[in-house]
C-alpha atoms as a PDB file:
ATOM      1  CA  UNK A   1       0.000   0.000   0.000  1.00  0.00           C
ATOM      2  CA  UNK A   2       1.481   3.506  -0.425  1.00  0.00           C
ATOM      3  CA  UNK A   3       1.870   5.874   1.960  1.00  0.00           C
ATOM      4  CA  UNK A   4      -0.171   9.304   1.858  1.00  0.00           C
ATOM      5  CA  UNK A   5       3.394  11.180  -0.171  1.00  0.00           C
ATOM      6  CA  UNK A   6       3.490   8.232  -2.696  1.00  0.00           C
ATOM      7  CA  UNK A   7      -0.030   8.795  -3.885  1.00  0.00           C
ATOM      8  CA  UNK A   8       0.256  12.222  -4.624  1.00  0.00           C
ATOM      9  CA  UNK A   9       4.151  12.838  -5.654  1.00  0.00           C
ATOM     10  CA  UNK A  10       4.019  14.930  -8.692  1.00  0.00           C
ATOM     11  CA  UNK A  11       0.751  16.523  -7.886  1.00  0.00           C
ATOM     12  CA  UNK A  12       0.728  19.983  -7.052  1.00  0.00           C
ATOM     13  CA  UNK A  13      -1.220  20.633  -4.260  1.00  0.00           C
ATOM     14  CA  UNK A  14      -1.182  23.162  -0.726  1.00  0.00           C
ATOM     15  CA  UNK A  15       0.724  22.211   2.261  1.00  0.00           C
ATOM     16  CA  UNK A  16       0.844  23.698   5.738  1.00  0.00           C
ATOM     17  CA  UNK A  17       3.856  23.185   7.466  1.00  0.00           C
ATOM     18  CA  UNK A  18       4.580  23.431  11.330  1.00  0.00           C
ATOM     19  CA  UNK A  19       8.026  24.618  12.035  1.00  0.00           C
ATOM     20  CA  UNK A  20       8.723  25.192  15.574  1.00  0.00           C
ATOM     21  CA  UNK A  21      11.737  28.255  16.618  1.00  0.00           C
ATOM     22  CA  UNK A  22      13.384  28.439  20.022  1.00  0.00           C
ATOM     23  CA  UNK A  23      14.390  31.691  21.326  1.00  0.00           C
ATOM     24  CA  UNK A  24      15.988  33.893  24.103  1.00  0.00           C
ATOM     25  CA  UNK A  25      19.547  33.095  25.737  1.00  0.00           C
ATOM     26  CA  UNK A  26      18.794  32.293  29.117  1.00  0.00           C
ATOM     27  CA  UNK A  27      16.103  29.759  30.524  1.00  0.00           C
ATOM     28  CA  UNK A  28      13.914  32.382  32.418  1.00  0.00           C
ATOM     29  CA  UNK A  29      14.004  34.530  28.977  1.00  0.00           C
ATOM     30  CA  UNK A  30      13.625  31.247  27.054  1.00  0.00           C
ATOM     31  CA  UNK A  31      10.337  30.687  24.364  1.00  0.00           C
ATOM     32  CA  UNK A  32       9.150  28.263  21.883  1.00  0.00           C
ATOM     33  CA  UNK A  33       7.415  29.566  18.616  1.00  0.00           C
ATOM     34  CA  UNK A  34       5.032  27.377  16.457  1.00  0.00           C
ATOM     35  CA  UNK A  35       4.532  28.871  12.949  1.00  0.00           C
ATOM     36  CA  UNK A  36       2.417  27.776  10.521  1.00  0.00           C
ATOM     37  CA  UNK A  37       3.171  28.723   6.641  1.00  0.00           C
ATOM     38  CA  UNK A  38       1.569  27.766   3.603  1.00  0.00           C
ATOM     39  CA  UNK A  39       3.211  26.140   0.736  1.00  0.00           C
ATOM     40  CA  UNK A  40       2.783  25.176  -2.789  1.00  0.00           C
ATOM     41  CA  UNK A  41       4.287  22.097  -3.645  1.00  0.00           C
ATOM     42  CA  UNK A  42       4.436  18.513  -5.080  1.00  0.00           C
ATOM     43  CA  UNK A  43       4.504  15.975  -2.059  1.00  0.00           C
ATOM     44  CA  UNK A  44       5.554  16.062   1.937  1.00  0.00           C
ATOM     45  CA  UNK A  45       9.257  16.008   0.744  1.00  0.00           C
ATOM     46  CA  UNK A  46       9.182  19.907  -1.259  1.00  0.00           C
ATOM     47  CA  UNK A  47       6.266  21.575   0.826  1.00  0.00           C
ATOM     48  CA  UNK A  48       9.156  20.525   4.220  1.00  0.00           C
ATOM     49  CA  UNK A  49      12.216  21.167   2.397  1.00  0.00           C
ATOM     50  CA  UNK A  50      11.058  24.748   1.326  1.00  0.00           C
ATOM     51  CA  UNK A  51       9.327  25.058   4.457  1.00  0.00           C
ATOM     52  CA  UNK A  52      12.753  24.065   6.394  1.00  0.00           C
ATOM     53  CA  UNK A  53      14.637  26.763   3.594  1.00  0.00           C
ATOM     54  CA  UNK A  54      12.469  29.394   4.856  1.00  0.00           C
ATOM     55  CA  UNK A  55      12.496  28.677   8.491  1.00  0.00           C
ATOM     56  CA  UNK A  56      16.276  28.741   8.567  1.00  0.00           C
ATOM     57  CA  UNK A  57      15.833  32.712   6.819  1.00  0.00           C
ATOM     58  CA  UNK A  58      13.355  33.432   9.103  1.00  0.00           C
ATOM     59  CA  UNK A  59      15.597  32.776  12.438  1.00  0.00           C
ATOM     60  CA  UNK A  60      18.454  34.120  10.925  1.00  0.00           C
ATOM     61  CA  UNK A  61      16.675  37.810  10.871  1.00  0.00           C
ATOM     62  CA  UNK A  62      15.018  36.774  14.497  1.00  0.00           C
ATOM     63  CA  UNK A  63      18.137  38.012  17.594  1.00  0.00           C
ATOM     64  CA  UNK A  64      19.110  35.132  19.185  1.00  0.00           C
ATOM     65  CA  UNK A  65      16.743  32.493  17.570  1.00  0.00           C
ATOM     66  CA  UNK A  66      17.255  29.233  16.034  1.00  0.00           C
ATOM     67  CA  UNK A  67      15.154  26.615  13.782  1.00  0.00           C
ATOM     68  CA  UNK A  68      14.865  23.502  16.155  1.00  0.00           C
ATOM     69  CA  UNK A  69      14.495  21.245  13.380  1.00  0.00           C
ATOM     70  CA  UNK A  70      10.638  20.511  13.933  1.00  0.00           C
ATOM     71  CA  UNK A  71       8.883  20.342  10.500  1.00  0.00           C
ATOM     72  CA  UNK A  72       5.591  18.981  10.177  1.00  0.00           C
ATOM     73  CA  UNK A  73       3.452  18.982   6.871  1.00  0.00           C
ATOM     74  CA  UNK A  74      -0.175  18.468   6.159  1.00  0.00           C
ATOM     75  CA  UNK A  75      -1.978  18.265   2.478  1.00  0.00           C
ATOM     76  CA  UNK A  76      -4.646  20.438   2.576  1.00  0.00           C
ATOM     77  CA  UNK A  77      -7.653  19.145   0.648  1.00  0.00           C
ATOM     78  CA  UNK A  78      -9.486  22.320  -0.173  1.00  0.00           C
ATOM     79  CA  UNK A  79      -7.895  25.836  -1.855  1.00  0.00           C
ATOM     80  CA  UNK A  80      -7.113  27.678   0.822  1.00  0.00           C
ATOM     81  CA  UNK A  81     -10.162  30.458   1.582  1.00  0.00           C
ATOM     82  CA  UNK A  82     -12.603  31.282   4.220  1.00  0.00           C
ATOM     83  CA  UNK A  83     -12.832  28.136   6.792  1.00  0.00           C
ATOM     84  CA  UNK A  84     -10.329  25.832   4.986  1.00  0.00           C
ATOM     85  CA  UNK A  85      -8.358  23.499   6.964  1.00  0.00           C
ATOM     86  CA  UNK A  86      -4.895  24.250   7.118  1.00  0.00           C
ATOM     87  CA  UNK A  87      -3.149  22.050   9.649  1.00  0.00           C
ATOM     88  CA  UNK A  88      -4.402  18.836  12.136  1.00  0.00           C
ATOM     89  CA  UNK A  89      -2.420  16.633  14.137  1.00  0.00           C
ATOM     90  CA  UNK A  90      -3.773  13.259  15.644  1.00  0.00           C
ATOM     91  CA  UNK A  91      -2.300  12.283  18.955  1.00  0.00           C
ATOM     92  CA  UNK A  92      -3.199   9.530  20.699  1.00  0.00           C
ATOM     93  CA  UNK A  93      -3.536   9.711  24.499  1.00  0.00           C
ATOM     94  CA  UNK A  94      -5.498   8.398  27.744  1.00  0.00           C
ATOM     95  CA  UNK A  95      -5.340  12.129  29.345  1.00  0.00           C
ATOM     96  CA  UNK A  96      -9.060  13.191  29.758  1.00  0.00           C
ATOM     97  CA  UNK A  97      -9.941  16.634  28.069  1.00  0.00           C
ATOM     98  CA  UNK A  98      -8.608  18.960  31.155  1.00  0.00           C
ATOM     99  CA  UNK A  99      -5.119  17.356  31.190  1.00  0.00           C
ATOM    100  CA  UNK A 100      -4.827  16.807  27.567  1.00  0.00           C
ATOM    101  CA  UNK A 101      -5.470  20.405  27.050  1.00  0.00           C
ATOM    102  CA  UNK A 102      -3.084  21.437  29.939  1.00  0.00           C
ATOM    103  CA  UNK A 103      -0.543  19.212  29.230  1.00  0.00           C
ATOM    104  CA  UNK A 104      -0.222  20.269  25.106  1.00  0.00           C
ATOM    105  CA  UNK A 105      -1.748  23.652  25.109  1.00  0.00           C
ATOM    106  CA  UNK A 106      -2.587  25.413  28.078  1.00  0.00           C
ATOM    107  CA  UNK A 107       0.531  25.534  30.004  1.00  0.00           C
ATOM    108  CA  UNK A 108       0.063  28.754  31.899  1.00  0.00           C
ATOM    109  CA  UNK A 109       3.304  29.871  30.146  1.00  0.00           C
ATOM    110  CA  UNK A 110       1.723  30.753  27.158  1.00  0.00           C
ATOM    111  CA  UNK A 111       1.936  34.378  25.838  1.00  0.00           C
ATOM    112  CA  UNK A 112      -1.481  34.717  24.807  1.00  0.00           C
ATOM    113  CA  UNK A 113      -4.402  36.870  25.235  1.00  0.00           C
ATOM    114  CA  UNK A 114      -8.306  35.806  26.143  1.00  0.00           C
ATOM    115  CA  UNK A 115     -11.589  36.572  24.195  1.00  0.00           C
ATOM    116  CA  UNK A 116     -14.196  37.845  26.080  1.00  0.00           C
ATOM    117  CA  UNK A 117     -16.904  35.098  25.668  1.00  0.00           C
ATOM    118  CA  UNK A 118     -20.281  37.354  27.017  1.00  0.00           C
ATOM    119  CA  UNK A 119     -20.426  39.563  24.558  1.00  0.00           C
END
């Protein structure tokens, strides 16, 4: 059976790819970027090796950042537009919701902002 890169080799297509950037010198100063870029490409193998390219630029101009060498693709299956689905990640776990989401994404040491969900 091929694998999902095998069926569509060749084929141009769109491709978000997860790159993930460390930055800061010290640990209390220390942060971890996730950025998401889009890419036109034909398989996994371009879409990350441009992606990877690119990331590599984009630390370079960042002060004291550096590409950690986390590249993760997904094919999207729509144009990209209003709603489309750029990136998903399947993990498997036994955490229930609360500790999933605090283990992966909420942290606490996050810089984020909230919503305000009453409006």
């Amino acid at each position: 059976m091929a694998g999902p890169d095998e069926e569509t080799q060749g084929e141009v297509g769109w491709f978000c790819v997860r790159c993930v950037f460390r930055s800061g010198g010290d640990s209390a100063s220390r942060m971890y970027e996730e950025r998401l870029t889009l890419w036109r490409a034909e398989g996994f193998d371009e879409a990350i090796a441009v992606a990877e390219d690119e990331a590599l630029g984009y630390a370079a101009e960042q002060p004291a950042m550096e590409f950690v060498g986390l590249a993760q693709a997904y094919r999207l299956f729509d144009e990209p537009g209003h709603g489309a689905e750029v990136f998903s990640l399947v993990r498997v776990s036994e955490l229930d919701p609360p500790a999933y989401l605090t283990r992966f994404f909420d942290t606490g040491e996050e810089k984020q902002g909230h919503i305000d969900s009453g409006a």
